[in-house]
Protein backbone atom coordinates (compact mmCIF):
# COMPACT_ATOMS: atom_id res chain seq x y z
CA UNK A 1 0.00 0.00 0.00
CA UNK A 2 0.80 3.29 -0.88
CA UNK A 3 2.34 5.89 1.84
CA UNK A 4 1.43 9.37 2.22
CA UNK A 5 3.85 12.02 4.04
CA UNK A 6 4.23 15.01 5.58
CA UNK A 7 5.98 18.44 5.29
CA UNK A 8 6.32 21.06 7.90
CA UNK A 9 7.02 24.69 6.87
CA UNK A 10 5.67 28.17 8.17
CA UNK A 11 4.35 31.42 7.68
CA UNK A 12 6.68 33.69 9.14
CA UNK A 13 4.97 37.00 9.65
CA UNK A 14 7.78 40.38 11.08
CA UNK A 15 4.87 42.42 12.93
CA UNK A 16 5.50 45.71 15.28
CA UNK A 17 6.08 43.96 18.37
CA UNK A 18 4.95 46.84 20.24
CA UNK A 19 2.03 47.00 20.39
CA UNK A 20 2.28 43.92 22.65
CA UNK A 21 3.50 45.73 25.61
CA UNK A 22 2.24 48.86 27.40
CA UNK A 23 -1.08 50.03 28.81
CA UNK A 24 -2.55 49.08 25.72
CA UNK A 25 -1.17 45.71 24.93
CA UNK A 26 -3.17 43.48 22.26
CA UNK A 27 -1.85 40.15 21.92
CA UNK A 28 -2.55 38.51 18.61
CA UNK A 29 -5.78 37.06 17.81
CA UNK A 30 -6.94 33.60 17.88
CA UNK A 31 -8.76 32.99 14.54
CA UNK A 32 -12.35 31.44 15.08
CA UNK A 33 -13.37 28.61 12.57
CA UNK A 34 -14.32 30.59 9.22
CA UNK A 35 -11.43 33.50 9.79
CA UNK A 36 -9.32 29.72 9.72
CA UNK A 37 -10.93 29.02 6.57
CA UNK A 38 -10.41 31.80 4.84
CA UNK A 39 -6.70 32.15 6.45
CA UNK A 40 -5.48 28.93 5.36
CA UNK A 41 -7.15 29.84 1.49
CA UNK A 42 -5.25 32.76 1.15
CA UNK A 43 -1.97 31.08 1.80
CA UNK A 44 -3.00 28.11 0.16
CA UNK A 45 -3.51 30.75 -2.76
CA UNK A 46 0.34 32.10 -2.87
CA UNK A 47 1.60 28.81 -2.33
CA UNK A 48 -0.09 26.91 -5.36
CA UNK A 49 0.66 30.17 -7.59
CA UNK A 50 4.60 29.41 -6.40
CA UNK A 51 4.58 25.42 -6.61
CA UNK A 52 1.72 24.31 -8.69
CA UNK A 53 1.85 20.53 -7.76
CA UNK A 54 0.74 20.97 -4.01
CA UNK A 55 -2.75 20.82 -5.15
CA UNK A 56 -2.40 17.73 -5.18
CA UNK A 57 -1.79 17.42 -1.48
CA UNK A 58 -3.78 18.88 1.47
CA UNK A 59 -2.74 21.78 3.71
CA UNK A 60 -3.53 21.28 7.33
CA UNK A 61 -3.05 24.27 9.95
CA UNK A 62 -4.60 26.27 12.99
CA UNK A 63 -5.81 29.74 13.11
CA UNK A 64 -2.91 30.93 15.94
CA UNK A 65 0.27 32.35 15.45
CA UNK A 66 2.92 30.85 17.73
CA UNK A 67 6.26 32.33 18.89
CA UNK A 68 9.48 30.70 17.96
CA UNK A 69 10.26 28.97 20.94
CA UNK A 70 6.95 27.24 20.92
CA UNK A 71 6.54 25.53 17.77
CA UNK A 72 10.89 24.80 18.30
CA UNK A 73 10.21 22.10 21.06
CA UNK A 74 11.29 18.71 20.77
CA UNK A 75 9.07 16.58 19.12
CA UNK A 76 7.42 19.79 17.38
CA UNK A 77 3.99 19.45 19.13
CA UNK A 78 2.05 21.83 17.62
CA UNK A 79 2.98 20.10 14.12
CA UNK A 80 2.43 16.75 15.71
CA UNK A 81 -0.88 17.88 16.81
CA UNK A 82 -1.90 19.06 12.97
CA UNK A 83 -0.74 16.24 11.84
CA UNK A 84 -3.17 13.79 13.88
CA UNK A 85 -6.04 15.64 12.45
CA UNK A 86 -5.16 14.13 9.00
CA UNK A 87 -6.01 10.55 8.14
CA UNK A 88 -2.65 9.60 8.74
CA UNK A 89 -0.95 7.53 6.66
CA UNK A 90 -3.24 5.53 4.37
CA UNK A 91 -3.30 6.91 0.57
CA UNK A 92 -6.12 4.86 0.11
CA UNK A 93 -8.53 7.30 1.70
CA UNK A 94 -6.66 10.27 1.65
CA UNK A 95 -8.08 13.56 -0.51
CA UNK A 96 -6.50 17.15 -1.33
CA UNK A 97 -7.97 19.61 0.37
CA UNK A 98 -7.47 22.32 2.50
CA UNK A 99 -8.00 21.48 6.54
CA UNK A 100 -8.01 24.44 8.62
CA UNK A 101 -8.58 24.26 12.57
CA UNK A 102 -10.57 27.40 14.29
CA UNK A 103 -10.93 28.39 17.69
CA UNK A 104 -14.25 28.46 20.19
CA UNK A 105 -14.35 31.37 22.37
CA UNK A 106 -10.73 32.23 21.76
CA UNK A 107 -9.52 28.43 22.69
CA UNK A 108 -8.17 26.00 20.23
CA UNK A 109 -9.15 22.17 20.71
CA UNK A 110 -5.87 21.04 21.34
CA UNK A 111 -3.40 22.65 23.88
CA UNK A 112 -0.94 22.20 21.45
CA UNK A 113 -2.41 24.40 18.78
CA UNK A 114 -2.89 27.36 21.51
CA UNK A 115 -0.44 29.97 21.71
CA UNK A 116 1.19 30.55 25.34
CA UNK A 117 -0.03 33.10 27.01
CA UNK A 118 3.03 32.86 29.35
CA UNK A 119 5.35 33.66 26.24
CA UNK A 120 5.55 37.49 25.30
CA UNK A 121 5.16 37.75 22.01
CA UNK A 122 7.93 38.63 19.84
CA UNK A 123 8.80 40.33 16.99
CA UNK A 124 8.60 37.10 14.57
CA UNK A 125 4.91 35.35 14.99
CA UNK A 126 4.81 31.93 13.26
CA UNK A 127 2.36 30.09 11.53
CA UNK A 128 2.52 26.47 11.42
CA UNK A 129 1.21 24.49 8.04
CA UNK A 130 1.77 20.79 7.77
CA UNK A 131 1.76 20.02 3.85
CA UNK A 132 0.15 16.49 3.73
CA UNK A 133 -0.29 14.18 0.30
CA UNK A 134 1.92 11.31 -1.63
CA UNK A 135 4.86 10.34 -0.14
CA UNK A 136 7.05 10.88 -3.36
CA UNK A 137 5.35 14.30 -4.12
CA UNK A 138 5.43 15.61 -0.75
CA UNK A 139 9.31 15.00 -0.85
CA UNK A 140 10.19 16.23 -4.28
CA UNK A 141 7.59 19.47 -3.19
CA UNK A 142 10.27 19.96 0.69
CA UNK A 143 12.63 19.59 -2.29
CA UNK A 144 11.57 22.42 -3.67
CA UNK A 145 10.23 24.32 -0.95
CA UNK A 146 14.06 24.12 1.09
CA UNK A 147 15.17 25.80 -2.16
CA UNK A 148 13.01 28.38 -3.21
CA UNK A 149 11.04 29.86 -0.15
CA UNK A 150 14.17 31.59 0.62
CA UNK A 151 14.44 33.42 -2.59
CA UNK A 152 10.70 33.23 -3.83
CA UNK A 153 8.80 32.88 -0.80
CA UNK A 154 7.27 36.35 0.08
CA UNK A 155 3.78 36.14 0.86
CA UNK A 156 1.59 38.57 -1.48
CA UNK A 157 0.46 41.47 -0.59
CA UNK A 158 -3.12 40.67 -0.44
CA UNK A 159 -2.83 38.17 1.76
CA UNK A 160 -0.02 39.79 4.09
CA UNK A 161 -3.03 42.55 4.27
CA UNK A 162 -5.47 39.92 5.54
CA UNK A 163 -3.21 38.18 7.93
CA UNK A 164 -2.85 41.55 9.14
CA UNK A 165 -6.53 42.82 9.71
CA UNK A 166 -7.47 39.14 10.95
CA UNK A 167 -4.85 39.01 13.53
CA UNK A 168 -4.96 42.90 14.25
CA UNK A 169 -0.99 42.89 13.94
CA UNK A 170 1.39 45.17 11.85
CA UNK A 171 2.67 43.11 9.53
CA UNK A 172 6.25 44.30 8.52
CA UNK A 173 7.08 41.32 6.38
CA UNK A 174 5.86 38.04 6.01
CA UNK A 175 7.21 34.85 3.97
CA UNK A 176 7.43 31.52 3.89
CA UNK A 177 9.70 29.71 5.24
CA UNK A 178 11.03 25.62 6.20
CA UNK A 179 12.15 24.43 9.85
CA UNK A 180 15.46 24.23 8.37
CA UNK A 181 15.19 27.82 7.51
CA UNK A 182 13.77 28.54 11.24
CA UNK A 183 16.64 26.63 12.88
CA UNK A 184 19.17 27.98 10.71
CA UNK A 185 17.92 31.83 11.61
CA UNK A 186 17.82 30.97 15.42
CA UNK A 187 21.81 29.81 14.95
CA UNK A 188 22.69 33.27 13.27
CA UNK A 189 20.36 35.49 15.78
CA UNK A 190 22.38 33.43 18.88
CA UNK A 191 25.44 33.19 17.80
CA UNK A 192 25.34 36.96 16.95
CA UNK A 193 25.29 37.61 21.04
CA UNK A 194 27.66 35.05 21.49
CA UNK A 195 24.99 32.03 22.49
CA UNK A 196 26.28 29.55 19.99
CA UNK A 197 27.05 26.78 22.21
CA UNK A 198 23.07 27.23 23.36
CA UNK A 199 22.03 26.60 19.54
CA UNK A 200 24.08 23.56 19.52
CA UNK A 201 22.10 22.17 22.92
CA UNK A 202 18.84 23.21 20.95
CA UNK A 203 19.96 21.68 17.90
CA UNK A 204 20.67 18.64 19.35
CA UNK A 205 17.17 18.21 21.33
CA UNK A 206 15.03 19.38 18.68
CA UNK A 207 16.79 16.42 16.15
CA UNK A 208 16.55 13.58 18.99
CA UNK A 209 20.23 13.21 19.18
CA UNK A 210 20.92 10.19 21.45
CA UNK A 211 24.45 11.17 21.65
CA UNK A 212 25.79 13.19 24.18
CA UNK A 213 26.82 16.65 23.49
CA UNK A 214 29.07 18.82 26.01
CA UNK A 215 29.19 22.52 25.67
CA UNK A 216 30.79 25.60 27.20
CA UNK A 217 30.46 29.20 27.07
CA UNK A 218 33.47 31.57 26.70
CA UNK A 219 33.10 32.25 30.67
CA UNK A 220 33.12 28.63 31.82
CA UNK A 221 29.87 27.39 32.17
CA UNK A 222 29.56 24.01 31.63
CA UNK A 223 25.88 21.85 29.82
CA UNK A 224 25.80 18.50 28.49
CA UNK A 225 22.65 17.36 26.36
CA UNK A 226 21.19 13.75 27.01
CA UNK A 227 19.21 11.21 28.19
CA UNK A 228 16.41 13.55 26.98
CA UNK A 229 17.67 16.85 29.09
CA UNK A 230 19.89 19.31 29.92
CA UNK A 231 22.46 19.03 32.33
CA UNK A 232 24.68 21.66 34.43
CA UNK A 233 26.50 21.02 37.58
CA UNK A 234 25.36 24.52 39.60
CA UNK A 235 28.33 26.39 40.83
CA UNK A 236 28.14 27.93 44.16
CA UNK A 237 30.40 31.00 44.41
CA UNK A 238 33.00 29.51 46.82
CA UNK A 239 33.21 26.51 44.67
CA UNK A 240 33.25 28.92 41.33
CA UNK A 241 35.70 30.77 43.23
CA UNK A 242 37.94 28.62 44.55
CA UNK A 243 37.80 25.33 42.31
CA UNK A 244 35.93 26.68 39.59
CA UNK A 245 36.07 29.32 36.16
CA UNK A 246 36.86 31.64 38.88
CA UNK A 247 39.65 30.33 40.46
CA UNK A 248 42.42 32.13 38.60
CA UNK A 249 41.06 35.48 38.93
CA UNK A 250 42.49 38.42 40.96
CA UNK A 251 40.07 38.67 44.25
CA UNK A 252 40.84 42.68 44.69
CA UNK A 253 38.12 44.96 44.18
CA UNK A 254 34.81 42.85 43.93
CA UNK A 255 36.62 41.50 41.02
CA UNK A 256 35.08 38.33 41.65
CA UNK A 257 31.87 39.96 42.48
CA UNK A 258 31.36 40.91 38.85
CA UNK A 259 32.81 38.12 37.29
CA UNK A 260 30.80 35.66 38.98
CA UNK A 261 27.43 37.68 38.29
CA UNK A 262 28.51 37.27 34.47
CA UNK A 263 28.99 33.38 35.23
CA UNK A 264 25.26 33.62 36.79
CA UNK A 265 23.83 35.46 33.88
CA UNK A 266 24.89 32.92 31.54
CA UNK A 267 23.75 30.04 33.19
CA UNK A 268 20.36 32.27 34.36
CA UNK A 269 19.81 32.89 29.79
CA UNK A 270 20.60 29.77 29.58
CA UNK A 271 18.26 28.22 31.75
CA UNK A 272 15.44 30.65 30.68
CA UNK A 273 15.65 30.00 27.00
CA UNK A 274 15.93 25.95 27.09
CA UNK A 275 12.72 25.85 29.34
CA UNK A 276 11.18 28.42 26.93
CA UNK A 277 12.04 26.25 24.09
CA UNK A 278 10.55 22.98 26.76
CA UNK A 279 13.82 21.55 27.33
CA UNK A 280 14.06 20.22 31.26
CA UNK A 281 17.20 21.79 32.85
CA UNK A 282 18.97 19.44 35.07
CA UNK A 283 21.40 21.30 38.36
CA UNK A 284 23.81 18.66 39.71
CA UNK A 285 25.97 19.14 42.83
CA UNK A 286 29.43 21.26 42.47
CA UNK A 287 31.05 18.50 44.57
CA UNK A 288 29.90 15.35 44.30
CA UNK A 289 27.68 15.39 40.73
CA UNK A 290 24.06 14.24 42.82
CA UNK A 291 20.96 15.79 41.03
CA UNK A 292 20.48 19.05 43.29
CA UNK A 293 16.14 18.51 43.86
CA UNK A 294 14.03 21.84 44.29
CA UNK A 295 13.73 25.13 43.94
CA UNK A 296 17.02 26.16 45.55
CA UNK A 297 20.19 24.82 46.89
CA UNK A 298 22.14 25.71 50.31
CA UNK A 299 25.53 25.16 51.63
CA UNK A 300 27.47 25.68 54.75
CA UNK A 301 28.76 28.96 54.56
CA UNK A 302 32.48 31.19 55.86
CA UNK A 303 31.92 31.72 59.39
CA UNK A 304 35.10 34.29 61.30
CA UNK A 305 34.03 33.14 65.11
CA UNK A 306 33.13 36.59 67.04
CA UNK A 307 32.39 38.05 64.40
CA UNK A 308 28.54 40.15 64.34
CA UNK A 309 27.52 39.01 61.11
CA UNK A 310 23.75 40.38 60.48
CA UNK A 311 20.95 37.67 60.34
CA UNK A 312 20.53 37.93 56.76
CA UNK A 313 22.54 39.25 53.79
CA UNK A 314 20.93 39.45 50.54
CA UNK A 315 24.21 39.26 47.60
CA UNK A 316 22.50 41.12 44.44
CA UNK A 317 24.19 42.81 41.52
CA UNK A 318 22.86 45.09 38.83
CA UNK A 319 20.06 43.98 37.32
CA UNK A 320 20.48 39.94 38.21
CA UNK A 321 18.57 41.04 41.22
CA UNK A 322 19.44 38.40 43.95
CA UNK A 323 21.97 36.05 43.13
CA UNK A 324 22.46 34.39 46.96
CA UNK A 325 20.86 34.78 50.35
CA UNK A 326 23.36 34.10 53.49
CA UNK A 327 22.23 33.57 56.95
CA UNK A 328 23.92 33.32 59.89
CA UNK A 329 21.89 32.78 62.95
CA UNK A 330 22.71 30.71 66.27
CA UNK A 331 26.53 30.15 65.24
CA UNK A 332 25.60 28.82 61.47
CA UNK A 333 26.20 30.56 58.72
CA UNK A 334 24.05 28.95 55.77
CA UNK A 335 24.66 30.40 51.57
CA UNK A 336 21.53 29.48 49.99
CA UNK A 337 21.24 29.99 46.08
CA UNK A 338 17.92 30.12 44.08
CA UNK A 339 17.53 27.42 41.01
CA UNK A 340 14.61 28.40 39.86
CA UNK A 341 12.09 31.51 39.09
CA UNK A 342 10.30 30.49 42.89
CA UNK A 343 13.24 29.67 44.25
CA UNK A 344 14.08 33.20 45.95
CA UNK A 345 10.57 32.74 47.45
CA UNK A 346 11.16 29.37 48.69
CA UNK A 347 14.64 29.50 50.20
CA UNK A 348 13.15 32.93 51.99
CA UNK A 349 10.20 30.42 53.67
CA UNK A 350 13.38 28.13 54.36
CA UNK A 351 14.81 30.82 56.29
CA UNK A 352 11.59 32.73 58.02
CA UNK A 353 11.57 28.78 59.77
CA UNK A 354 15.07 29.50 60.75
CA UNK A 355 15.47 32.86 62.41
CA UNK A 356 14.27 34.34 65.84
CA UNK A 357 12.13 37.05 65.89
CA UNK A 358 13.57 40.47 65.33
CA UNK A 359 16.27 39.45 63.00
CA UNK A 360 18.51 42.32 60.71
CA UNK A 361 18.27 42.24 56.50
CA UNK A 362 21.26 43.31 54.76
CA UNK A 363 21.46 44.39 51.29
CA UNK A 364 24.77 45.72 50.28
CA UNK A 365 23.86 45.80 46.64
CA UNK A 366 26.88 43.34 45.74
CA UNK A 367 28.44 40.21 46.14
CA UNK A 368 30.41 40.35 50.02
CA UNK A 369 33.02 38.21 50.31
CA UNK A 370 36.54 37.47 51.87
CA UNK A 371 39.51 37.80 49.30
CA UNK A 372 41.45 35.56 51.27
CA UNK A 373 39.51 32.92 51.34
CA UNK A 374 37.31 33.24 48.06
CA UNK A 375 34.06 32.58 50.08
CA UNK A 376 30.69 34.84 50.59
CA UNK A 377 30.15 36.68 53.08
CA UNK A 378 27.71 38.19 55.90
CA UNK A 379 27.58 41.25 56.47
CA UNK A 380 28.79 42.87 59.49
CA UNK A 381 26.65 44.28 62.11
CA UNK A 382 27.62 47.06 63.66
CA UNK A 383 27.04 46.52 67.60
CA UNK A 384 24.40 48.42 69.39
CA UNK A 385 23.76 49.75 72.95
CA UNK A 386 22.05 46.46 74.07
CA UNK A 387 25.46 44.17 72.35
């Protein structure tokens, strides 16, 4: 029996991004079922005028746009989830057509096919289309399409206007374009800030590599792709400092301090990009290697004895925000370091459990530390009247 196939390309529509933010945001509309229709003919329109032999196969897609780094997940389920709408594989029954998925009340009928409303939207709003029909013409048409959409593939006018009125977006530009053409724009946009070694962890998730793929950034931080995830050994800063990327640098003058905010940064864009793109981002221990669980890890911390360290010290710099948390109450001195977005929340429950009544907040704005000993620091509390 006869096979049918798939191809997955896009609409790729440059819009005035905004208009998405502000007092009078507008995110982009989700197209109910005969806006779909009508959609889906109007690209199905520019597309036969540029390859006339995909009439003979069907065009399947919803009426959302998406944002890059939720149709570039692995396993690509918002094509996956067009694609089951078709009859599959079996040519026997299958018929050209044009399939087009609408939205009731603003929500698609897969979760899939709805955009995130967690993800700003972006510059670049995506359309998904899965080209379904005969095995051997779908191939010799991704043939053709990995060729020509860059050169040919502008979307005509007319139907750039009606993207735009259905949607109510600016559209800028708007084309047609492959995954491969996708992928190889979201290499060139992070390599140009210097986030190449984060394409190649992307690349290799969104292809299924089983091998294992070990990366670093030109400041030292450390991921390896596999067994389905990202992983990272999570560098405290006494470890970073004294063991790690940071163990050759000059101490003086909150050198370290900055330095080791740039380490955090990294692995902070890292971290928030992978999970954007769904990738599960695995922290192991500095030390030992044991998968760190939760939302934050803590450590014994530098302790000078008779020293009046305040009961809390919150380490921030520029616009990282908190990077570490120390406490030192009842002769401990504890470092604890958020993991994720609720971490800083949870490790400050951690400590409310910890401290007596009464207690005295530091924040010095920067990383404190000891430049002998390349370990954070409390700060020092000046004594009072009742010391």
């Amino acid at each position: 029996m006869k096979e049918t196939g798939f191809y997955r390309i896009l609409a790729a529509i440059e819009t005035d991004a905004t208009r998405y933010y502000g007092p009078d945001a507008v995110r982009p509309a989700v197209l109910e079922k005969a806006e779909a229709e009508q959609m889906l003919a109007h690209v199905a329109a520019d597309l036969t005028a540029l390859l006339p032999d995909i009439s003979s196969c069907s065009l399947i897609t919803a009426g959302a746009l998406f944002d890059q780094t939720q149709l570039l997940r692995p396993d690509f389920p918002a094509f996956e989830a067009l694609e089951e709408v078709s009859l599959k594989n079996d040519a026997e029954r299958f018929r050209p057509g044009l399939v087009s998925i609408g939205a009731s009340e603003g929500q698609m009928p897969v979760t899939a096919m709805q955009p995130d409303a967690a993800i700003p939207p972006g510059l670049l709003q995506l359309l998904p289309i899965v080209v379904h029909g005969p095995a051997e013409t779908v191939e010799q048409l991704g043939q053709a399409m990995e060729y020509r959409f860059l050169e040919e593939g502008q979307l005509s006018a007319h139907t750039a206007n009606w993207l735009q009125s259905a949607f109510d977006i600016v559209v800028t530009h708007a084309r047609l374009m492959t995954l491969t053409d996708l992928n190889a724009m979201l290499r060139m946009q992070l390599d140009h800030f210097g986030f190449l070694p984060l394409w190649e962890l992307l690349d290799a998730a969104l292809t299924g590599s089983e091998e294992p793929l070990r990366v670093s950034d030109d400041g030292g931080a450390e991921f390896e792709w596999r067994d389905g995830a990202v992983h990272t050994r999570f560098q405290t800063f006494d470890h970073w400092a004294m063991q790690g990327p940071g163990s050759d640098l000059p101490a003086e003058r909150q050198g370290l301090a900055e330095a080791y905010s740039d380490w955090t940064r990294t692995v902070r864009q890292y971290l928030t990009t992978l999970k954007a793109h769904g990738l599960d981002v695995v922290f192991h221990h500095p030390e030992d290697g044991s998968v760190l669980k939760g939302s934050f890890f803590s450590e014994p911390g530098f302790d000078k004895p008779g020293t009046r360290w305040t009961a809390i010290t919150e380490h921030s710099f520029g616009d990282l925000g908190v990077i570490a948390v120390t406490l030192a109450e009842d002769d401990e001195v504890i470092n604890y370091y958020p993991l994720s977005a609720s971490g800083l929340n949870d490790l400050h429950a951690d400590i409310r459990t910890r401290v007596h009544a009464g207690h005295t907040v530091s924040f010095p704005g920067t990383l404190l530390y000891d430049e002998e000993q390349r370990r954070l620091l409390a700060d020092v509390r000046m004594p009072s009247t009742d010391d």
